[in-house]
Protein backbone atom coordinates (compact mmCIF):
# COMPACT_ATOMS: atom_id res chain seq x y z
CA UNK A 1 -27.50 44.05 -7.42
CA UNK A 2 -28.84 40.93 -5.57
CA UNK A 3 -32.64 40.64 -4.65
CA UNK A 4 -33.72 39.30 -1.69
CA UNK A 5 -37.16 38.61 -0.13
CA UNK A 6 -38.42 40.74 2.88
CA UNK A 7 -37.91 37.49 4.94
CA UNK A 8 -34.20 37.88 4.80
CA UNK A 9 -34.29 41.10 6.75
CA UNK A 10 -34.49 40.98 10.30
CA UNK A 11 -37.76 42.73 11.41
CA UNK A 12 -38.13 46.00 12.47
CA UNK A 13 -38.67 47.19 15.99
CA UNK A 14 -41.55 49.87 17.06
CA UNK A 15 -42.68 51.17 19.89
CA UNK A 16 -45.19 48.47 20.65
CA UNK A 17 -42.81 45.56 20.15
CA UNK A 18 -40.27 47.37 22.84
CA UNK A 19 -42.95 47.94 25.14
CA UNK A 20 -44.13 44.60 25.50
CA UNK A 21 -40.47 43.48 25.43
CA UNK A 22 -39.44 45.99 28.88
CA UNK A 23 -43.10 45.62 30.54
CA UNK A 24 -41.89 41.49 30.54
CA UNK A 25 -39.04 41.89 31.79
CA UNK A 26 -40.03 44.08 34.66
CA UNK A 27 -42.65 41.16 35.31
CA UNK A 28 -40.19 38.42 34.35
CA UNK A 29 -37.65 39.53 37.16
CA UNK A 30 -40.44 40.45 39.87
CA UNK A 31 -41.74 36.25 38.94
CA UNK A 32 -38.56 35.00 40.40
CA UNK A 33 -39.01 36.54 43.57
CA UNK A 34 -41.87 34.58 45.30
CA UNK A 35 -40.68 31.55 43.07
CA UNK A 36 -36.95 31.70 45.36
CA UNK A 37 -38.24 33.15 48.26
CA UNK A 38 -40.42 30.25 49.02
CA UNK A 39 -37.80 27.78 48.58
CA UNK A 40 -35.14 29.52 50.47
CA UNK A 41 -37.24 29.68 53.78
CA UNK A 42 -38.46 26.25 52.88
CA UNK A 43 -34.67 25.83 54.44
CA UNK A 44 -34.83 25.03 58.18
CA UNK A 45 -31.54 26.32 59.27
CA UNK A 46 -31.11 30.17 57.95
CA UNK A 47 -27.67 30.04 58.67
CA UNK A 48 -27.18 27.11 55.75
CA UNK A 49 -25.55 27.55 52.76
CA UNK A 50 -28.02 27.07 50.57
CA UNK A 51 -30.53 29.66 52.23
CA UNK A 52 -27.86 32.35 52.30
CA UNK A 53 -27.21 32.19 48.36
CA UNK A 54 -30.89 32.58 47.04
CA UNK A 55 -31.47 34.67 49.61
CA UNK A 56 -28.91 36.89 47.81
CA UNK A 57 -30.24 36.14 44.78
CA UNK A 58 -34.14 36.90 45.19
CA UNK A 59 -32.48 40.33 46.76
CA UNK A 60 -30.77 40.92 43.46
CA UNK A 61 -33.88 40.04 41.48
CA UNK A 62 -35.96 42.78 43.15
CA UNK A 63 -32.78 45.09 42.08
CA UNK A 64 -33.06 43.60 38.95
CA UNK A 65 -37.03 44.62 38.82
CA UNK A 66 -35.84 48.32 39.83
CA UNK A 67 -33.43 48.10 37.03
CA UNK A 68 -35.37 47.21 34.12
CA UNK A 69 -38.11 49.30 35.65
CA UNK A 70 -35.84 52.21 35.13
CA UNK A 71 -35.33 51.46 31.33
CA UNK A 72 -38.73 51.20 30.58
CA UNK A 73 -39.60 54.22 32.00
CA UNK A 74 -36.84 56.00 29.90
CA UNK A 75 -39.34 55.11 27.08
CA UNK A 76 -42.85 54.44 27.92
CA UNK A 77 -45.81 55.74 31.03
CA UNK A 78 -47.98 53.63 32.80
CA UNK A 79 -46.44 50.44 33.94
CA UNK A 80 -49.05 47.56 34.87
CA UNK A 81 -47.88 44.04 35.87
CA UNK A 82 -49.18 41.40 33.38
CA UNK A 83 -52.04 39.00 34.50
CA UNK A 84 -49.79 36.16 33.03
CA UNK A 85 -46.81 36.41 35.49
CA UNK A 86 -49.04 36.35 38.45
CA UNK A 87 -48.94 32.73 38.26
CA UNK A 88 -47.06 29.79 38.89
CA UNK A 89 -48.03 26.80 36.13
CA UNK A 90 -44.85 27.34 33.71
CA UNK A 91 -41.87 29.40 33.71
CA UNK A 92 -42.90 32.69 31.34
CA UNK A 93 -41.53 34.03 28.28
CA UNK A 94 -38.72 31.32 27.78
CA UNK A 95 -39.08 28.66 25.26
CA UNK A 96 -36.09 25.97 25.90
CA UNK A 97 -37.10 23.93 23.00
CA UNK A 98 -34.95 26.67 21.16
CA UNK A 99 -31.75 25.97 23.18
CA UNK A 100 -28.71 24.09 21.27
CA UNK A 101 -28.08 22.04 23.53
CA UNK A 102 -32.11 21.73 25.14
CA UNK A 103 -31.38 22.18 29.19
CA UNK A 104 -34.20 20.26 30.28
CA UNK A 105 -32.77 17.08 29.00
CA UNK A 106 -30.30 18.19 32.03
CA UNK A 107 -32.07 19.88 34.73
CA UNK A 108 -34.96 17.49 34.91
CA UNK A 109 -37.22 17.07 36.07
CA UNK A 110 -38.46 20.87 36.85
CA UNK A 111 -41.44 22.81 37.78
CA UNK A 112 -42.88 26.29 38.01
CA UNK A 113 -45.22 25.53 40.56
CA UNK A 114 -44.67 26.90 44.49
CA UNK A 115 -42.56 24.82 46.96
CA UNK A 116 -40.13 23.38 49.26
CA UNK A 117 -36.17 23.41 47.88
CA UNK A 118 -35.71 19.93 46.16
CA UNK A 119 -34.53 18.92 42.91
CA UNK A 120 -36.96 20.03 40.59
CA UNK A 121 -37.40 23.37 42.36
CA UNK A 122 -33.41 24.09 42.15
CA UNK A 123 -33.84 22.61 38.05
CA UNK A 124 -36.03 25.21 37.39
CA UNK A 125 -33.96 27.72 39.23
CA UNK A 126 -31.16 27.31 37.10
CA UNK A 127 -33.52 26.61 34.05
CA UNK A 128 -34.33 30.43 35.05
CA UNK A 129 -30.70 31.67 34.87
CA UNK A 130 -29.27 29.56 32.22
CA UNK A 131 -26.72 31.06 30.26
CA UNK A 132 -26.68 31.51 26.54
CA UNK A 133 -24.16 29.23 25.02
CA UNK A 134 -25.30 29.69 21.38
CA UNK A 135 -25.76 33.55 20.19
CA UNK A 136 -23.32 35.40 18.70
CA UNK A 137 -24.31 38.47 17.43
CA UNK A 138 -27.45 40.61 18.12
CA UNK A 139 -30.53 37.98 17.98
CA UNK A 140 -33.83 39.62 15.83
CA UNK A 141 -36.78 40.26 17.17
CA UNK A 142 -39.42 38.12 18.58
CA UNK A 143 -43.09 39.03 18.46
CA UNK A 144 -43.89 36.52 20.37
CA UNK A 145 -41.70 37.23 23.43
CA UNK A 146 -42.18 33.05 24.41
CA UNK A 147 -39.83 32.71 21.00
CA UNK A 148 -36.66 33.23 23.38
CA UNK A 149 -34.58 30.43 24.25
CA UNK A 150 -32.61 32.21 27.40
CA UNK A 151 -33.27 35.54 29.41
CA UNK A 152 -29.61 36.44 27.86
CA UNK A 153 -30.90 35.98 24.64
CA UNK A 154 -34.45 38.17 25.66
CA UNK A 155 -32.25 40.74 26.82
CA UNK A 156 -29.70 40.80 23.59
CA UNK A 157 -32.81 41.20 21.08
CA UNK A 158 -34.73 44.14 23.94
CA UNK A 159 -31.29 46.28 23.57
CA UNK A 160 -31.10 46.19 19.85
CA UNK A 161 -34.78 47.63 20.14
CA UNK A 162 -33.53 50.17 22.62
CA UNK A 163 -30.89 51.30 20.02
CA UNK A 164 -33.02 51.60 17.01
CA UNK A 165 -35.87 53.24 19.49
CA UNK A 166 -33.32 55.54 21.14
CA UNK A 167 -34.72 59.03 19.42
CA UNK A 168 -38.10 57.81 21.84
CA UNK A 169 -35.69 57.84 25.21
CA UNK A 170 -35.94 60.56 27.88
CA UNK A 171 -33.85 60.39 30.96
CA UNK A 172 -35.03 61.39 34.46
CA UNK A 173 -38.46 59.61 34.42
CA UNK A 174 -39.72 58.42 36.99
CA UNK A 175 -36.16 56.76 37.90
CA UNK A 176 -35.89 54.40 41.17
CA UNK A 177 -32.72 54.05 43.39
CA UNK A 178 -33.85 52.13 46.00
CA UNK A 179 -30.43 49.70 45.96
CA UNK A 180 -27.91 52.04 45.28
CA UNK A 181 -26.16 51.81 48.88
CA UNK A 182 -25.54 48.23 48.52
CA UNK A 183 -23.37 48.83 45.18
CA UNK A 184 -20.45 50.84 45.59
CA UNK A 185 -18.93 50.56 42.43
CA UNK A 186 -22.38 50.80 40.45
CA UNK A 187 -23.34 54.22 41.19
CA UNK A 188 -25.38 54.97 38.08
CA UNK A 189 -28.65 52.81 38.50
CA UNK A 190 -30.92 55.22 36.52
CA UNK A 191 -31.47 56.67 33.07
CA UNK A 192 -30.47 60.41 33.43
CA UNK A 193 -29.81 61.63 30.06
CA UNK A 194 -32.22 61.97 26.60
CA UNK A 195 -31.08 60.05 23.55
CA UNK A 196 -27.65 58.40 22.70
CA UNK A 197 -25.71 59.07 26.53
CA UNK A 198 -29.42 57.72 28.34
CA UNK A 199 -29.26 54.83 26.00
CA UNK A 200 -25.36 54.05 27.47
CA UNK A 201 -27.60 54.44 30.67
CA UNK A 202 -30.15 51.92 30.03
CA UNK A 203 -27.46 49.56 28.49
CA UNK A 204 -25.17 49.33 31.44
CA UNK A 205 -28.91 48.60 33.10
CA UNK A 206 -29.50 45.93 31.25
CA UNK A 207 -25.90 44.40 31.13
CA UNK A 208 -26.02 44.58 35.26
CA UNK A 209 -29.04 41.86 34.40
CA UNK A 210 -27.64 39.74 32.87
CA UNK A 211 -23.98 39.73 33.80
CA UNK A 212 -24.89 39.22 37.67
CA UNK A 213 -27.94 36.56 36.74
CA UNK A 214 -26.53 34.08 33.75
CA UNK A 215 -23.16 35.14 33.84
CA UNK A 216 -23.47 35.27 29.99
CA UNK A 217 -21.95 32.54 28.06
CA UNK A 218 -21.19 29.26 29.75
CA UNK A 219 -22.23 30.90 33.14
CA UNK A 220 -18.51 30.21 34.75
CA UNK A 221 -17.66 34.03 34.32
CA UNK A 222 -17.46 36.23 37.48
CA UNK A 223 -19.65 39.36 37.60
CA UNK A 224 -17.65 42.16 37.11
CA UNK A 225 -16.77 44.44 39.61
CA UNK A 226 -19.03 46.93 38.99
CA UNK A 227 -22.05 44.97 39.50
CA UNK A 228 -21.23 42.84 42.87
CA UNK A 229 -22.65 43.60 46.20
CA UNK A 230 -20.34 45.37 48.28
CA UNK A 231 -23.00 45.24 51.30
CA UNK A 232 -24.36 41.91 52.30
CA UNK A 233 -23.65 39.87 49.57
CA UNK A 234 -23.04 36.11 48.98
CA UNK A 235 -20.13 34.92 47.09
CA UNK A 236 -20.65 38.33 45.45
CA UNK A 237 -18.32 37.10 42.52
CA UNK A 238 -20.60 34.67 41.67
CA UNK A 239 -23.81 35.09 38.57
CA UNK A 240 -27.20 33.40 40.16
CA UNK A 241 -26.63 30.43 37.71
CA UNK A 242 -22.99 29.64 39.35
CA UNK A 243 -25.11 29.80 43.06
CA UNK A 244 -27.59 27.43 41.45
CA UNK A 245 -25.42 25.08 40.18
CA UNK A 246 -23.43 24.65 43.67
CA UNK A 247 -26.80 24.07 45.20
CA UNK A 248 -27.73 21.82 43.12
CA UNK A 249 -24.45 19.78 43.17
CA UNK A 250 -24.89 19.55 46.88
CA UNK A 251 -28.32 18.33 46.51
CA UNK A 252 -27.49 15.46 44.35
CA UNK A 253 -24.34 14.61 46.50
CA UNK A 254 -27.27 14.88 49.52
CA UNK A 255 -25.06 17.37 51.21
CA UNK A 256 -27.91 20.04 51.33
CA UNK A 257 -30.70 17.04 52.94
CA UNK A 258 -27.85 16.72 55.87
CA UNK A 259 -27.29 20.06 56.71
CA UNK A 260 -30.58 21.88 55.41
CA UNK A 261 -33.69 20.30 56.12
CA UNK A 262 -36.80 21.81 54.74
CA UNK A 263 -40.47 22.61 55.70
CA UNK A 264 -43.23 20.21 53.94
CA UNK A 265 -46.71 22.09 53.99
CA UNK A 266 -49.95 21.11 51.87
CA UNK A 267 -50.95 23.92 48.69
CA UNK A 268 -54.39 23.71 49.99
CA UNK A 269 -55.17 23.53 53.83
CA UNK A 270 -58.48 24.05 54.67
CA UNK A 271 -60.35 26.79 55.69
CA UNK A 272 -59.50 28.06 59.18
CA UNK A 273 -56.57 25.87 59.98
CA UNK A 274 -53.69 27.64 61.04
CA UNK A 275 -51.57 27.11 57.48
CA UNK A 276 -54.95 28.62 56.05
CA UNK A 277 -54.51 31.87 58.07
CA UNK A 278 -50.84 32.18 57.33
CA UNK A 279 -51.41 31.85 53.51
CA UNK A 280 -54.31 34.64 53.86
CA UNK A 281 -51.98 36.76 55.89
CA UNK A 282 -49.13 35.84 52.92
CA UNK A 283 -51.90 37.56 50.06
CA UNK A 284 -53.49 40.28 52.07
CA UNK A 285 -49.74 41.48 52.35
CA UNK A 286 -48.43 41.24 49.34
CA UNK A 287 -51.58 41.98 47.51
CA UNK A 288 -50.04 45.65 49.04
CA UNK A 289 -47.01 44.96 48.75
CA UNK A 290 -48.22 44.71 44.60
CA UNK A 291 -49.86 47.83 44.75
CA UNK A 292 -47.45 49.81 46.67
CA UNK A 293 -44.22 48.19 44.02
CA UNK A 294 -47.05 49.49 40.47
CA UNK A 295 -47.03 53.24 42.71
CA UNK A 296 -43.50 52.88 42.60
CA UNK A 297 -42.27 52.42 39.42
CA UNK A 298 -45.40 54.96 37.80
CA UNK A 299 -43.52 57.54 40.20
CA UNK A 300 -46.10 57.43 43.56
CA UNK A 301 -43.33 56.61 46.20
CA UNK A 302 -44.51 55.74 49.38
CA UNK A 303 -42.89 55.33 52.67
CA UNK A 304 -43.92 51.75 53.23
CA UNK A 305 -42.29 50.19 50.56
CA UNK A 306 -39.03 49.34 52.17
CA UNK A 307 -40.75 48.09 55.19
CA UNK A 308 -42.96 45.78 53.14
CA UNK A 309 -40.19 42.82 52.23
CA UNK A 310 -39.15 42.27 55.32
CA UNK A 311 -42.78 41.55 56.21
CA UNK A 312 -43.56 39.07 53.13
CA UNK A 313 -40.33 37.19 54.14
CA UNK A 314 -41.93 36.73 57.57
CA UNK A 315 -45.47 35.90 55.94
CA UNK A 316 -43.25 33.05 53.78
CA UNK A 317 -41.84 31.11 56.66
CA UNK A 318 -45.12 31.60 58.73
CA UNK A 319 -46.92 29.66 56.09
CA UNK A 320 -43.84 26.60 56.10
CA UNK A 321 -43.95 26.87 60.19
CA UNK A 322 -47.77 25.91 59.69
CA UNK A 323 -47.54 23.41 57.63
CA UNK A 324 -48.66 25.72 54.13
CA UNK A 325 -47.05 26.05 50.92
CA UNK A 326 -46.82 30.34 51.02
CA UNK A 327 -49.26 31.30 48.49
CA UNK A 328 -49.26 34.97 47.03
CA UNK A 329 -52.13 35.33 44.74
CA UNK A 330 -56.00 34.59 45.33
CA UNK A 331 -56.70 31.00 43.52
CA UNK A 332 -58.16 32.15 40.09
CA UNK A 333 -61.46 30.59 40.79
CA UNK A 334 -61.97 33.29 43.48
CA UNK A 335 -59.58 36.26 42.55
CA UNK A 336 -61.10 39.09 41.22
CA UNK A 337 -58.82 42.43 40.40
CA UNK A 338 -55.37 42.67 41.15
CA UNK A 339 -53.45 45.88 42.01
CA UNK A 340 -51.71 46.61 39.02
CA UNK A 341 -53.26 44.80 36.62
């Protein structure tokens, strides 16, 4: 019999390391959605191509939220956003140092921080949704979940801790279907079941993820059937990094400068100025907004919910039309709690 160190087995999931794992990606998908909403109203002209695909996307990324939301309910209580994705400094959770080949010797330069659509903004974007080229196999855990090259690869490792954790999975908790009209062909959006059929559940949850977002692979796959909007979508076919990528060929061609000219707006206008206002009006709102999205998932539904994003989206291109970058947390110098956290 051959001997082998403990290092040569990969480590062993528990509860704690699958909680952390489905609490960040609830927060990880939610992160995108300010991040593309502010550059998609950045757009002048709504009716541009550009602004109609990550429009579709950041409307996929809140289903995405919902989805993963649904999973980690299946397992755990008490959902809390994490203080660390209510900010905009760096992209969280992915490490691209640990991508063969590194993307941001492509998609540079890049940047996590709030504005206008431009080259560095649609970089990060498909930084974001970049597919995993490398992994074959099921990747081992992380402890540290910033030791993950791609959200494929994030995903891959979180559902081999969903299998070995499955005896810990109960169906019908707290389950959302807020989306489930504008996916014909994806009926099941919840976790129904207890053990091995709720874990096929949560799996086809997580494989909507990442199959309409990276496209797995070398990102030129189309989503499959199942998962494509059969509402209002977008070149429904297409996974977010394929929508990215056409923006940003435009962009570098200048096509999207000539036909989609975008808002410029200071971060910081001062005090009482009308961009000022309009980025107050942008945190009071979603501050709720926050609050009423943490009642949601712990299984508080409220009626304004669904009325809320509609309202944010306004608050976003208010703060452009005044000459703001939309801002959608208190500066950290002066915010005290957050809802949820």
């Amino acid at each position: 019999m051959s001997s082998c160190d403990p290092g040569c087995f990969p480590p062993k999931w528990h509860l704690d390391h699958l909680r952390t794992h489905l609490q960040a990606a609830v927060c990880l998908e939610f992160w995108t959605v300010p991040y593309y909403m502010t550059a998609a109203y950045s757009i002048k002209n709504p009716a541009s191509p550009a602004f109609r695909l990550i429009r579709s996307v950041f409307y996929q990324e809140m289903l995405h939220m919902q989805l993963a939301a649904n999973v980690y309910n299946a397992y755990f209580d008490n959902f809390s956003f994490l203080p660390e994705f209510l900010q905009y400094e760096e992209i969280p959770v992915l490490n691209f140092n640990l991508d063969t080949p590194n993307p941001t010797e492509i998609y540079h330069p890049y940047t996590a921080e709030l504005g206008p659509l431009d080259l560095a903004r649609i970089n990060t974007m498909c930084l974001i949704e970049y597919p995993d080229w490398a992994t074959h196999g099921s990747p081992s855990l992380q402890e540290d979940i910033y030791q993950y090259g791609s959200i494929a690869e994030f995903y891959q490792a979180t559902l081999v801790g969903m299998a070995e954790l499955v005896e810990h999975l109960r169906g019908g908790q707290r389950q959302i279907d807020f989306f489930k009209n504008y996916y014909n062909h994806f009926e099941n959006q919840t976790v129904i079941h207890d053990g091995l059929d709720g874990l096929r559940e949560a799996q086809n949850l997580i494989w909507a993820i990442t199959d309409q977002g990276e496209g797995q692979y070398q990102g030129d796959r189309e989503i499959p059937l199942q998962y494509r909007n059969t509402a209002d979508g977008v070149m429904p076919a297409w996974a977010h990094f394929r929508k990215f990528s056409s923006i940003r060929a435009r962009l570098l061609s200048g096509r999207v400068i000539e036909d989609s000219p975008v808002y410029s707006g200071e971060t910081n206008p001062a005090p009482g100025t009308p961009g000022y206002q309009a980025q107050q009006t942008l945190i009071d709102n979603f501050a709720v907004f926050l609050q009423e999205l943490t009642d949601l998932i712990n299984g508080h539904a409220t009626a304004d919910f669904g009325s809320l994003m509609p309202t944010i989206g306004a608050n976003v291109l208010s703060c452009w039309r005044h000459g703001a970058v939309p801002k959608f947390y208190p500066d950290p110098k002066t915010q005290t709690d957050q809802p949820g956290t």
